[in-house]
C-alpha atoms as a PDB file:
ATOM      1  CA  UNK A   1      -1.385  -2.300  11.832  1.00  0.00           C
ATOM      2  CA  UNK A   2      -0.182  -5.501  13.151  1.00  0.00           C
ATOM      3  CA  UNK A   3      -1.510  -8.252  10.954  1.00  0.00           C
ATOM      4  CA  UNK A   4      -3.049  -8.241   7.462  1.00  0.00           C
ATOM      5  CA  UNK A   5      -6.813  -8.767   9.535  1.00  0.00           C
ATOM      6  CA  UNK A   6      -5.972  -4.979  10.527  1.00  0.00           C
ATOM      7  CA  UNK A   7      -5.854  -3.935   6.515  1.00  0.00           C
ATOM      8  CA  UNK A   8      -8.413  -5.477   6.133  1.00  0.00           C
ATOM      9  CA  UNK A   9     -10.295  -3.804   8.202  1.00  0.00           C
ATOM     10  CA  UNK A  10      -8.906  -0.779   7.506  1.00  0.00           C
ATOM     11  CA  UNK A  11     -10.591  -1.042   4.401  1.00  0.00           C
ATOM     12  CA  UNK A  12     -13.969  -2.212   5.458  1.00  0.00           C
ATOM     13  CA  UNK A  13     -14.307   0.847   7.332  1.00  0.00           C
ATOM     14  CA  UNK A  14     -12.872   3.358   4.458  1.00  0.00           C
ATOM     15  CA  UNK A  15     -15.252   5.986   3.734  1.00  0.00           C
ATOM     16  CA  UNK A  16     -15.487   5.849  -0.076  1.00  0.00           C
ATOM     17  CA  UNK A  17     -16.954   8.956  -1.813  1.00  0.00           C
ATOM     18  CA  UNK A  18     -14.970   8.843  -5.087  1.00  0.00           C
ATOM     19  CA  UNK A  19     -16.755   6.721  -7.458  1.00  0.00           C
ATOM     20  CA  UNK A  20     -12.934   4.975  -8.720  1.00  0.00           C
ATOM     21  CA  UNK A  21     -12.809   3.550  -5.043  1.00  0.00           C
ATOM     22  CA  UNK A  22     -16.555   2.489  -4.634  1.00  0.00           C
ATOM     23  CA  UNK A  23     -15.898   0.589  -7.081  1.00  0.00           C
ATOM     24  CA  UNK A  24     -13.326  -1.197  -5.644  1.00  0.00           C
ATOM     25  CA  UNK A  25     -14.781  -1.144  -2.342  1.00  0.00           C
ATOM     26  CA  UNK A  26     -17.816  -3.325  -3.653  1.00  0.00           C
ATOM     27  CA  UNK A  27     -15.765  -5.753  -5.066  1.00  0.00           C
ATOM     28  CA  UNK A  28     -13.572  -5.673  -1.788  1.00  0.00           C
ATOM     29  CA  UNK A  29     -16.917  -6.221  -0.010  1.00  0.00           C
ATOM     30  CA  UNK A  30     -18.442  -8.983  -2.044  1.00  0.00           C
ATOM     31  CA  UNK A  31     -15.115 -10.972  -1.347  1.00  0.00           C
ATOM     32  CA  UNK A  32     -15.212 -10.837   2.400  1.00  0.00           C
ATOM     33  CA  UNK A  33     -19.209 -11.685   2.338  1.00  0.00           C
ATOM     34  CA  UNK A  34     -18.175 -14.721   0.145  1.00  0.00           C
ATOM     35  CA  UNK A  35     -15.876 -15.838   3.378  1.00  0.00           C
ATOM     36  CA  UNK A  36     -18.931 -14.981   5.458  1.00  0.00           C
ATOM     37  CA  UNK A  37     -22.110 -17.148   3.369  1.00  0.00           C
ATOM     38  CA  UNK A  38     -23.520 -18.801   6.664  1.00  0.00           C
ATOM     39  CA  UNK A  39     -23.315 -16.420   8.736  1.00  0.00           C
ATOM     40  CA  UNK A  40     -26.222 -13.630   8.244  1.00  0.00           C
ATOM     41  CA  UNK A  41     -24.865 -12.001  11.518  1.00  0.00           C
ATOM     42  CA  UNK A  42     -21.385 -10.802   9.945  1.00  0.00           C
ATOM     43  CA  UNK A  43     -22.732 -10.478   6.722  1.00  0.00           C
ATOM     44  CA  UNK A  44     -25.338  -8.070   8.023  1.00  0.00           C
ATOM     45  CA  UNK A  45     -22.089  -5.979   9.814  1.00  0.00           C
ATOM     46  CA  UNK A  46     -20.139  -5.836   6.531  1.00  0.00           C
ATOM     47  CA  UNK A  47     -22.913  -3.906   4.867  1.00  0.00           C
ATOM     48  CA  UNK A  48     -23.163  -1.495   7.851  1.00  0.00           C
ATOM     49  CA  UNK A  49     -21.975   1.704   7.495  1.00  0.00           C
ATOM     50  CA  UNK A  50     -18.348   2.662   7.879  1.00  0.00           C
ATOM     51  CA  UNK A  51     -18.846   3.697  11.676  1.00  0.00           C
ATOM     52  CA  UNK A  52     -20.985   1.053  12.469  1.00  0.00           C
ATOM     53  CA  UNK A  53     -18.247  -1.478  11.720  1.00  0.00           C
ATOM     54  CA  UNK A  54     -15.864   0.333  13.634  1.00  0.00           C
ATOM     55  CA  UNK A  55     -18.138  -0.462  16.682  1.00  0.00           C
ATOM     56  CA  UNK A  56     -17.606  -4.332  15.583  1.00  0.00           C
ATOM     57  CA  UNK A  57     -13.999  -4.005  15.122  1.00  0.00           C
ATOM     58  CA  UNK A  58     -12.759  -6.851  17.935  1.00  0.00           C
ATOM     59  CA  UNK A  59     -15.785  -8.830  16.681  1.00  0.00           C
ATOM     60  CA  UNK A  60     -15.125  -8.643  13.252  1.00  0.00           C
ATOM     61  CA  UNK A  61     -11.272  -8.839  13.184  1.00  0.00           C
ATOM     62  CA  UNK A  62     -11.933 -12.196  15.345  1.00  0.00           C
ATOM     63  CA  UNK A  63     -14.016 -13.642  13.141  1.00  0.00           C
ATOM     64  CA  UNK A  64     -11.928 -12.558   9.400  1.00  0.00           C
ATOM     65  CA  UNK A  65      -9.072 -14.370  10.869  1.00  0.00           C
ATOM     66  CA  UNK A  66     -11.149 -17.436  11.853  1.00  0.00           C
ATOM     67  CA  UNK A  67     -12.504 -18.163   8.123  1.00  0.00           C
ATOM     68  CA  UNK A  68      -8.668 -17.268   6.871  1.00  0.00           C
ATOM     69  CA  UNK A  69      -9.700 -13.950   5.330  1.00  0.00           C
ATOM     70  CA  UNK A  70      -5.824 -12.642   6.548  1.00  0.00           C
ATOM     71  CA  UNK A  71      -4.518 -15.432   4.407  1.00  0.00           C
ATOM     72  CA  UNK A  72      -6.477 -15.194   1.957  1.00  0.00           C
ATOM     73  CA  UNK A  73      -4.442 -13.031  -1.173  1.00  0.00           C
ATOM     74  CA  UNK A  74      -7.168 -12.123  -3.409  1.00  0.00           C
ATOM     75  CA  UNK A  75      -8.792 -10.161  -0.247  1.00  0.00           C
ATOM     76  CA  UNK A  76      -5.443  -8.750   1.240  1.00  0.00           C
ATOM     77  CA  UNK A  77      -4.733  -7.312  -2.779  1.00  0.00           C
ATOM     78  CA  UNK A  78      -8.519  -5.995  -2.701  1.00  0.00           C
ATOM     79  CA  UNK A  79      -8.250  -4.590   0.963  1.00  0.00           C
ATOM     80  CA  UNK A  80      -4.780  -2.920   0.010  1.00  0.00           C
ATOM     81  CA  UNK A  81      -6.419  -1.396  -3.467  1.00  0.00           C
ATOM     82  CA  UNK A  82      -8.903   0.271  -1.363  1.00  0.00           C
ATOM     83  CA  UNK A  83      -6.679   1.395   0.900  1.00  0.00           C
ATOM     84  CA  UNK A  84      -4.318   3.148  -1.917  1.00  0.00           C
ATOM     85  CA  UNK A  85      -7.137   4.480  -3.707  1.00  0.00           C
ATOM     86  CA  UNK A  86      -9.012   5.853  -0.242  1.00  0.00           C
ATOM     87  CA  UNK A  87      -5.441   7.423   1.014  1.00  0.00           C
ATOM     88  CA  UNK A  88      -3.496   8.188  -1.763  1.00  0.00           C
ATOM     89  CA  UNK A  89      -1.210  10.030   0.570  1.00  0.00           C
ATOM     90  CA  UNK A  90      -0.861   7.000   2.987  1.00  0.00           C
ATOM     91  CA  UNK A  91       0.064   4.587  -0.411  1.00  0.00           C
ATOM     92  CA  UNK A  92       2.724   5.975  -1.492  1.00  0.00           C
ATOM     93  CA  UNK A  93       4.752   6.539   1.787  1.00  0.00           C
ATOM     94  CA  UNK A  94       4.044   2.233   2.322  1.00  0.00           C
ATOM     95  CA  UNK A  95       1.637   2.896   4.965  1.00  0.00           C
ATOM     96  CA  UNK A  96      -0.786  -0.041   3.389  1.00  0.00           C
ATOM     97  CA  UNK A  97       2.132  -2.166   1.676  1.00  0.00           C
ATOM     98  CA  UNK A  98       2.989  -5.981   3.451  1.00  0.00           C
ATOM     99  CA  UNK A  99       5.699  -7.129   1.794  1.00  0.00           C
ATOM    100  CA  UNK A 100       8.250  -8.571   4.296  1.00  0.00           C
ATOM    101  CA  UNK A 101       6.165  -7.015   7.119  1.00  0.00           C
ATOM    102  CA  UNK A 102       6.714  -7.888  10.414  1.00  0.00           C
ATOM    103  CA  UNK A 103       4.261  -6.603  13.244  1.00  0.00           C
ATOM    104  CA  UNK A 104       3.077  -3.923  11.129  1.00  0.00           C
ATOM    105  CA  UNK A 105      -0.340  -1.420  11.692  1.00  0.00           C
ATOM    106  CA  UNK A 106      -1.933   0.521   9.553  1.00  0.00           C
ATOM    107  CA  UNK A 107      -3.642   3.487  10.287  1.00  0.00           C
ATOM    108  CA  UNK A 108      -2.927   6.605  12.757  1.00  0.00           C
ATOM    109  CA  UNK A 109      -2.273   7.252  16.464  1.00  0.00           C
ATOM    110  CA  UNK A 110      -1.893   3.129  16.910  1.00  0.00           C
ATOM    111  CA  UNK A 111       0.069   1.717  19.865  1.00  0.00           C
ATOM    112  CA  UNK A 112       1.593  -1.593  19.566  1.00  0.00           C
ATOM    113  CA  UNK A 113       4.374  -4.064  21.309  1.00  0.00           C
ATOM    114  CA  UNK A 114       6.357  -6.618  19.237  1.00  0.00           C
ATOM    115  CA  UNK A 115       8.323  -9.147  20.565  1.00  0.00           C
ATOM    116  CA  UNK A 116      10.275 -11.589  18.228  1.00  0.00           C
END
């Protein structure tokens, strides 16, 4: 990942079967549709299935950091809950954690370029 818009969207897109993380994937969801109220269109791709917003990922990852969702805390500590509780695995080795981050990505087979 290389911003917090990334984990966020890394947790729009989980695929939630276990009820413990539907749970917390609605309540992720309702959040980032809060950010969204005027506009039907990205409302209407939030409640898409998992792979249809993966075909809106540039779209979507524009338009969360326009209204501030990757500054927003309450939605980066949702987005990261969903994260741990989708990829238990992926939790505990820090693959979803910020703190002090730097140009970080989450997720697998990524390819990025940092210069600071």
């Amino acid at each position: 990942m290389s911003d917090p818009v990334s984990l966020i969207f890394a947790a729009l897109v989980a695929a939630t079967t276990k009820e413990v993380v539907q749970d917390a994937y609605k309540k992720f969801k309702e959040l980032i549709k809060q950010k969204f109220e005027g506009d039907g269109t990205v409302k209407g791709l939030i409640e898409g299935k998992p792979e249809d917003i993966k075909d809106s990922e540039k779209l979507l990852k524009r338009k969360l950091t326009e209204v501030g969702a990757d500054k927003d805390e309450e939605i980066l500590k949702a987005a990261q809950e969903v994260n741990k509780l989708n990829d238990p695995e992926g939790a505990t080795t820090g693959k979803y954690d910020l703190r002090g981050a730097k140009g970080v990505q989450v997720g697998d087979r990524n390819t990025q370029t940092n210069t600071f």
